[in-house]
Protein backbone atom coordinates (compact mmCIF):
# COMPACT_ATOMS: atom_id res chain seq x y z
CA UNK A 1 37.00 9.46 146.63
CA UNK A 2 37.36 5.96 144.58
CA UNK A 3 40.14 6.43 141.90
CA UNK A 4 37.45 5.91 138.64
CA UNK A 5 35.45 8.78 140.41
CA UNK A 6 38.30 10.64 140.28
CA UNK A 7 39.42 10.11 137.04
CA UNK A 8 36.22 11.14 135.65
CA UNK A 9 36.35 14.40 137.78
CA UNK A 10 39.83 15.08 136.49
CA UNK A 11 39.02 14.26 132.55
CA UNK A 12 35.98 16.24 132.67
CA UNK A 13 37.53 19.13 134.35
CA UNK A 14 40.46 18.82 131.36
CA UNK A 15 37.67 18.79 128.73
CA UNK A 16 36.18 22.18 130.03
CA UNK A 17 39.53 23.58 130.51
CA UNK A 18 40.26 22.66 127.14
CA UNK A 19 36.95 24.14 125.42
CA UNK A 20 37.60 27.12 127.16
CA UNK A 21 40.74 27.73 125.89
CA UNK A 22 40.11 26.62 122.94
CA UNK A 23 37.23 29.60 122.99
CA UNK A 24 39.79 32.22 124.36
CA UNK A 25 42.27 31.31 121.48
CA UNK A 26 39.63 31.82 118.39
CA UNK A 27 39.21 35.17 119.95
CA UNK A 28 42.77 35.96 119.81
CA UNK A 29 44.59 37.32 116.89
CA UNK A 30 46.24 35.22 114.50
CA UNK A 31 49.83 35.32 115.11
CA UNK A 32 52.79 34.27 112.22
CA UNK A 33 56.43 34.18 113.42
CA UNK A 34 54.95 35.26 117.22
CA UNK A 35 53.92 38.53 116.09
CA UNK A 36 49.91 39.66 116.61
CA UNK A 37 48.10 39.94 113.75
CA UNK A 38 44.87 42.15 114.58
CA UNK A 39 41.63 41.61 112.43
CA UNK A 40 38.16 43.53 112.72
CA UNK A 41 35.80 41.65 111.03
CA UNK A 42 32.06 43.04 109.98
CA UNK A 43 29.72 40.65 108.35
CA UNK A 44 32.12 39.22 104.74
CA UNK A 45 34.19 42.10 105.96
CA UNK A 46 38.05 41.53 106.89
CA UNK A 47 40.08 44.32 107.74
CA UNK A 48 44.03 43.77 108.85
CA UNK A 49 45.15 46.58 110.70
CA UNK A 50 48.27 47.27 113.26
CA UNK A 51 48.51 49.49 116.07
CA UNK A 52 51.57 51.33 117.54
CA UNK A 53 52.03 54.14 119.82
CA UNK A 54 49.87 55.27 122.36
CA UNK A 55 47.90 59.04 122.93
CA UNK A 56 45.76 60.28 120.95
CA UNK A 57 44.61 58.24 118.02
CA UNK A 58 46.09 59.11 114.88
CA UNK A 59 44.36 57.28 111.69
CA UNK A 60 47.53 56.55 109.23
CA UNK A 61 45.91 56.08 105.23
CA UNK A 62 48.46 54.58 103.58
CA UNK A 63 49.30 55.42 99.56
CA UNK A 64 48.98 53.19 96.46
CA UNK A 65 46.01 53.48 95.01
CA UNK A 66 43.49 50.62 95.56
CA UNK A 67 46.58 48.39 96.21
CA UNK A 68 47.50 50.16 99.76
CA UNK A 69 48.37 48.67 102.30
CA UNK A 70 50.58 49.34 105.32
CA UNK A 71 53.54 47.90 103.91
CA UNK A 72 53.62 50.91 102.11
CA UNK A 73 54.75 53.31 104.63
CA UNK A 74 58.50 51.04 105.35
CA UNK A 75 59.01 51.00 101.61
CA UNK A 76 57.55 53.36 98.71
CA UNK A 77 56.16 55.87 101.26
CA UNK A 78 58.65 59.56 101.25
CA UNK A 79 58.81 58.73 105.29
CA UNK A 80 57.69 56.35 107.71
CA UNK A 81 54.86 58.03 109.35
CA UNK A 82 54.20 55.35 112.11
CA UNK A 83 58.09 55.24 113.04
CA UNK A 84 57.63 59.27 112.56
CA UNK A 85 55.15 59.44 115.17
CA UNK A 86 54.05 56.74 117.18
CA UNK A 87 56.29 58.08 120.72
CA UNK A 88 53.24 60.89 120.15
CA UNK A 89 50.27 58.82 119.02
CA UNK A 90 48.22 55.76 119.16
CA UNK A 91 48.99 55.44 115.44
CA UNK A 92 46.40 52.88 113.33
CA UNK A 93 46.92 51.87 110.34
CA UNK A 94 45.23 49.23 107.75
CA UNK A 95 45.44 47.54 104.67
CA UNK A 96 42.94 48.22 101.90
CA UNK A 97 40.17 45.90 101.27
CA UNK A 98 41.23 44.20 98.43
CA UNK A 99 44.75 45.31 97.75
CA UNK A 100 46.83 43.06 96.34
CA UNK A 101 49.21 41.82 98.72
CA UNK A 102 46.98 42.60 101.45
CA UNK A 103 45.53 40.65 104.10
CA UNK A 104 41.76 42.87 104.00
CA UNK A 105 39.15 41.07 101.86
CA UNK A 106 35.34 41.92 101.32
CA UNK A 107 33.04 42.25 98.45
CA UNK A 108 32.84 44.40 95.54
CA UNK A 109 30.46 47.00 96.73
CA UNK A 110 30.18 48.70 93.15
CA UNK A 111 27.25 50.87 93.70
CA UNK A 112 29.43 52.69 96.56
CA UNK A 113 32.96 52.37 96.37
CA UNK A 114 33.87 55.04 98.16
CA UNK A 115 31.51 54.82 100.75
CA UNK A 116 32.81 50.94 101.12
CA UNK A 117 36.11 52.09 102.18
CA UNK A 118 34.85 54.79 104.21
CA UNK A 119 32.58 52.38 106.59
CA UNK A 120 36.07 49.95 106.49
CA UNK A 121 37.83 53.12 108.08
CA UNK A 122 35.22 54.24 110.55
CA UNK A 123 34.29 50.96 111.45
CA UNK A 124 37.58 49.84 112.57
CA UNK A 125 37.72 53.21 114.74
CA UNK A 126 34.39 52.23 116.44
CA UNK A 127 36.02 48.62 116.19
CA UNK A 128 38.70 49.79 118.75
CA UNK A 129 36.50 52.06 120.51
CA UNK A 130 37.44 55.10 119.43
CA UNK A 131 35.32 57.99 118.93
CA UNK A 132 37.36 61.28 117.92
CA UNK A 133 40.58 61.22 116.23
CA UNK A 134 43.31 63.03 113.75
CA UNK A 135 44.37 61.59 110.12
CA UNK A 136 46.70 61.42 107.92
CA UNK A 137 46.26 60.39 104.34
CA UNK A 138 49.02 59.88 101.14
CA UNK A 139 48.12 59.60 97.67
CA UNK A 140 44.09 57.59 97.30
CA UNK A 141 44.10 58.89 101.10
CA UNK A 142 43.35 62.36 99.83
CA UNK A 143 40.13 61.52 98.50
CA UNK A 144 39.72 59.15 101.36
CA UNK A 145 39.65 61.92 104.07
CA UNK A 146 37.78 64.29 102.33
CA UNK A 147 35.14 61.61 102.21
CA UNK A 148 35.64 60.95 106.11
CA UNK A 149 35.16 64.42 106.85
CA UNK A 150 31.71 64.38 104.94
CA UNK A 151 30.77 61.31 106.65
CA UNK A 152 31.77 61.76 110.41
CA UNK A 153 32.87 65.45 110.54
CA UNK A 154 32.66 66.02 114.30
CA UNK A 155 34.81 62.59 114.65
CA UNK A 156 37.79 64.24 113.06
CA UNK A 157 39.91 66.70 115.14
CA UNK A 158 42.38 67.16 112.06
CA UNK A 159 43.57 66.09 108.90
CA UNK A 160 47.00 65.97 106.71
CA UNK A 161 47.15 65.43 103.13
CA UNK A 162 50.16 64.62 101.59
CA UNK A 163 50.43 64.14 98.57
CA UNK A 164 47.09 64.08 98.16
CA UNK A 165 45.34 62.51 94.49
CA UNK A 166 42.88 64.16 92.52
CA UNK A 167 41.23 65.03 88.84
CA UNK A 168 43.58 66.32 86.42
CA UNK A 169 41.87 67.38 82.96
CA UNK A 170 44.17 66.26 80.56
CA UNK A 171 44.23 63.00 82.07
CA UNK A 172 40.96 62.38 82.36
CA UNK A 173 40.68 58.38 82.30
CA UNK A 174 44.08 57.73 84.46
CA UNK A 175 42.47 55.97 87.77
CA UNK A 176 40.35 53.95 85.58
CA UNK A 177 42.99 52.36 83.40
CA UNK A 178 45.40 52.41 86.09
CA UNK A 179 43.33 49.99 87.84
CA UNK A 180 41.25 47.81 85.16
CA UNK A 181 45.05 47.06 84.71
CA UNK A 182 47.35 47.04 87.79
CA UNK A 183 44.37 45.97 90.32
CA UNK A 184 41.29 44.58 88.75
CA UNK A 185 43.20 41.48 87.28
CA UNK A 186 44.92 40.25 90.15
CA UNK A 187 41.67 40.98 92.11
CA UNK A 188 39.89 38.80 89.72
CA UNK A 189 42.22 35.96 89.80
CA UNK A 190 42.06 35.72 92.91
CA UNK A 191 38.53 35.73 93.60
CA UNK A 192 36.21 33.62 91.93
CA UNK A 193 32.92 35.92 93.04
CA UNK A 194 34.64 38.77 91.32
CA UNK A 195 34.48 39.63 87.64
CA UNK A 196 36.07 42.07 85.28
CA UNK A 197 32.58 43.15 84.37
CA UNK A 198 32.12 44.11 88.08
CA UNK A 199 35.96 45.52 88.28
CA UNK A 200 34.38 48.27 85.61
CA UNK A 201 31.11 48.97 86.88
CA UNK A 202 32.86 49.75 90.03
CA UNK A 203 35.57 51.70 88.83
CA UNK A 204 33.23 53.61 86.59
CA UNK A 205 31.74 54.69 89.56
CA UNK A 206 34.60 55.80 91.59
CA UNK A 207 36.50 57.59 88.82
CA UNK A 208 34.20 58.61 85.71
CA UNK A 209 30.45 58.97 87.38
CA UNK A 210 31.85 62.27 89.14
CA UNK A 211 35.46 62.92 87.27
CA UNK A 212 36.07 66.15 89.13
CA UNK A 213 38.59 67.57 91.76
CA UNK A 214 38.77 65.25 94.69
CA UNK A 215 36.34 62.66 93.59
CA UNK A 216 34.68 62.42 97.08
CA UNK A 217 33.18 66.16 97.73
CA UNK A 218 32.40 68.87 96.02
CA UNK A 219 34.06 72.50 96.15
CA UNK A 220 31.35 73.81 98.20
CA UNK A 221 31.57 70.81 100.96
CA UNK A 222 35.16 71.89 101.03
CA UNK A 223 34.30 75.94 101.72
CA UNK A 224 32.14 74.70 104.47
CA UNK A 225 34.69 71.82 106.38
CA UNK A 226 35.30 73.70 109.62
CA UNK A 227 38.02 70.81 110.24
CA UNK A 228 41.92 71.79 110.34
CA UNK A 229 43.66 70.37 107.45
CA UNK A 230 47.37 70.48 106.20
CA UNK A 231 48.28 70.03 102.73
CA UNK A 232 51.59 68.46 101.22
CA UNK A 233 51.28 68.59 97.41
CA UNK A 234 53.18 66.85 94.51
CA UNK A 235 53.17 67.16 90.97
CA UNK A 236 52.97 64.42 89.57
CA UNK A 237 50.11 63.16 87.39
CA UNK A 238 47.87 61.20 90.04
CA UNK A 239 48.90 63.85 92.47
CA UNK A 240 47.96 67.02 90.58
CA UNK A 241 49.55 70.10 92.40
CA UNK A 242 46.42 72.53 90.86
CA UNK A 243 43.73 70.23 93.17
CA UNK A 244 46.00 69.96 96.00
CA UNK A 245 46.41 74.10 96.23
CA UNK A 246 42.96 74.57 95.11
CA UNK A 247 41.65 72.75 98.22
CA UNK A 248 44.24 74.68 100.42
CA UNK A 249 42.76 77.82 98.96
CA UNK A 250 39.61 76.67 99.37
CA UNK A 251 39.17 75.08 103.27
CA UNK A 252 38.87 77.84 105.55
CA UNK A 253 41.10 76.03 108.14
CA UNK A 254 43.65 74.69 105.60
CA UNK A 255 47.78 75.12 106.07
CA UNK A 256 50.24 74.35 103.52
CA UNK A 257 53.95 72.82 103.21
CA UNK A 258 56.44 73.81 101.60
CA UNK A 259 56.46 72.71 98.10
CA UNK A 260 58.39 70.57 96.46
CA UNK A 261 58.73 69.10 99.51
CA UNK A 262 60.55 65.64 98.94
CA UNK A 263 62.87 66.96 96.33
CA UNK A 264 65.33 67.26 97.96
CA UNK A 265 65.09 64.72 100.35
CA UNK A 266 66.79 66.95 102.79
CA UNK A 267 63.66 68.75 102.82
CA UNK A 268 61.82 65.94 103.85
CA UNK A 269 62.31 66.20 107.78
CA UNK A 270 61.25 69.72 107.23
CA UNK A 271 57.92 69.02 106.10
CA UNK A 272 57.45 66.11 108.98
CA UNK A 273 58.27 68.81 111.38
CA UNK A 274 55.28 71.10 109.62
CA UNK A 275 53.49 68.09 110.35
CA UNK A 276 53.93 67.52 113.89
CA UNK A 277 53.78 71.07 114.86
CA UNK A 278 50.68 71.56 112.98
CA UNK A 279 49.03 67.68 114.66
CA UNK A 280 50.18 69.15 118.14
CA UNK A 281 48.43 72.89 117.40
CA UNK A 282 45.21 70.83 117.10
CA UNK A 283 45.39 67.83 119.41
CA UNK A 284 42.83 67.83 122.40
CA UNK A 285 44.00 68.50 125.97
CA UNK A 286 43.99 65.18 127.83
CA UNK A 287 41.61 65.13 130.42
CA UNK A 288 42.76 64.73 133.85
């Protein structure tokens, strides 16, 4: 073989080398400070989310109102539930499309808002191929899992609620100024194809088109749910103790913790055991 035959041979066999690699790394996630940085993406959909643990998967919902994100559960959160229990679990966990000082982006779905975050959550489970699994849900994850249970019922082995937010009467209008204030702005600033005029429509919908208990389901939907659940309320005005215990006393299957159970915090690794005895009571057998 003549050396210019060869050197063709050789560059073109570095070109396709290079354009498949070049392939294999835009299929890889992003990675910062050598750290993987997971996305599933669906259509103008952008979901960060980070894994940890293995067994059975365990859906972690992290608190914060529309601003959640998984930073939440190594700082405001009363524990960290991924440290907490991913030698147990394939933990998952995600940041909230659109949160501020998140890394999930998508549009403004304000005909459906709860629904929007609902198809974020189960498609990211069928995302990573999985089909049944348990959850656990603070604060906006309340609502959020009583919503998943409606929508994919025989997907969801068990549920937790700590914490969980809801309708209080005497504070009607809280989520809605909460947010046209501490989320819609920064939202809007940061996104040119966002308005405040679509910030309202959407939060009208989420909070004042069905102001009532849990926001997502009604009291009857929660007589019916077949599904375990374990409830950890507060008392505090997002997190109204009446619509935590009145959904305990409602689901057939329900369990409650201890209450208060973060004050004091000594009480704290009481309530996480609660917790793991009561994810371990319902987890499936593995299959051998």
């Amino acid at each position: 073989m003549d050396s210019t035959r060869r050197k063709l041979l050789t560059g073109a066999a570095a070109t396709a080398a290079a354009a498949a690699a070049s392939r294999a790394f835009a299929q890889q996630p992003i990675r910062q400070g050598g750290a993987a940085r997971p996305f599933y993406e669906k259509g103008s959909v952008r979901i960060y989310y980070e894994e940890a643990g293995s067994g059975f998967p365990l859906l972690l919902i992290a608190g914060g109102g529309l601003n959640a994100t998984i930073s939440f559960f190594t700082g405001s959160a009363p524990f960290n539930a991924i440290d907490e229990f991913k030698n147990e679990y394939r933990c998952i966990a995600m940041d909230l499309r659109n949160a501020q000082g998140g890394q999930s982006s998508g549009p403004l779905e304000v005909d459906r808002p709860w629904d929007a975050y609902a198809d974020d959550q189960l498609g990211l489970m069928d995302h990573l191929g999985i089909k049944e699994f348990m959850v656990m849900g603070f604060c906006i994850g309340g609502p959020f899992i009583w919503n998943l249970l409606r929508r994919a019922p025989t997907r969801i082995v068990a549920a937790v609620l700590a914490q969980p937010s809801g309708f209080r009467p005497e504070a009607p209008d809280l989520f809605y100024q909460t947010n046209m204030t501490g989320w819609g702005p920064a939202l809007v600033a940061r996104r040119p194809d966002i308005t405040m005029a679509m910030v309202d429509k959407f939060l009208t919908r989420m909070y004042r088109s069905n102001p009532d208990f849990v926001f997502t389901v009604t009291r009857d939907f929660v007589r019916s749910c077949q599904t375990p659940i374990l409830v950890l309320p507060d008392d505090i005005p997002a997190h109204p103790y009446a619509v935590a215990m009145e959904s305990a006393m409602l689901a057939p299957r329900a369990e409650v913790s201890v209450f208060p159970w973060k004050e004091p915090k000594e009480r704290i690794p009481l309530a996480v055991r609660q917790i793991r005895s009561f994810l371990r009571a319902h987890r499936p057998a593995a299959k051998g």
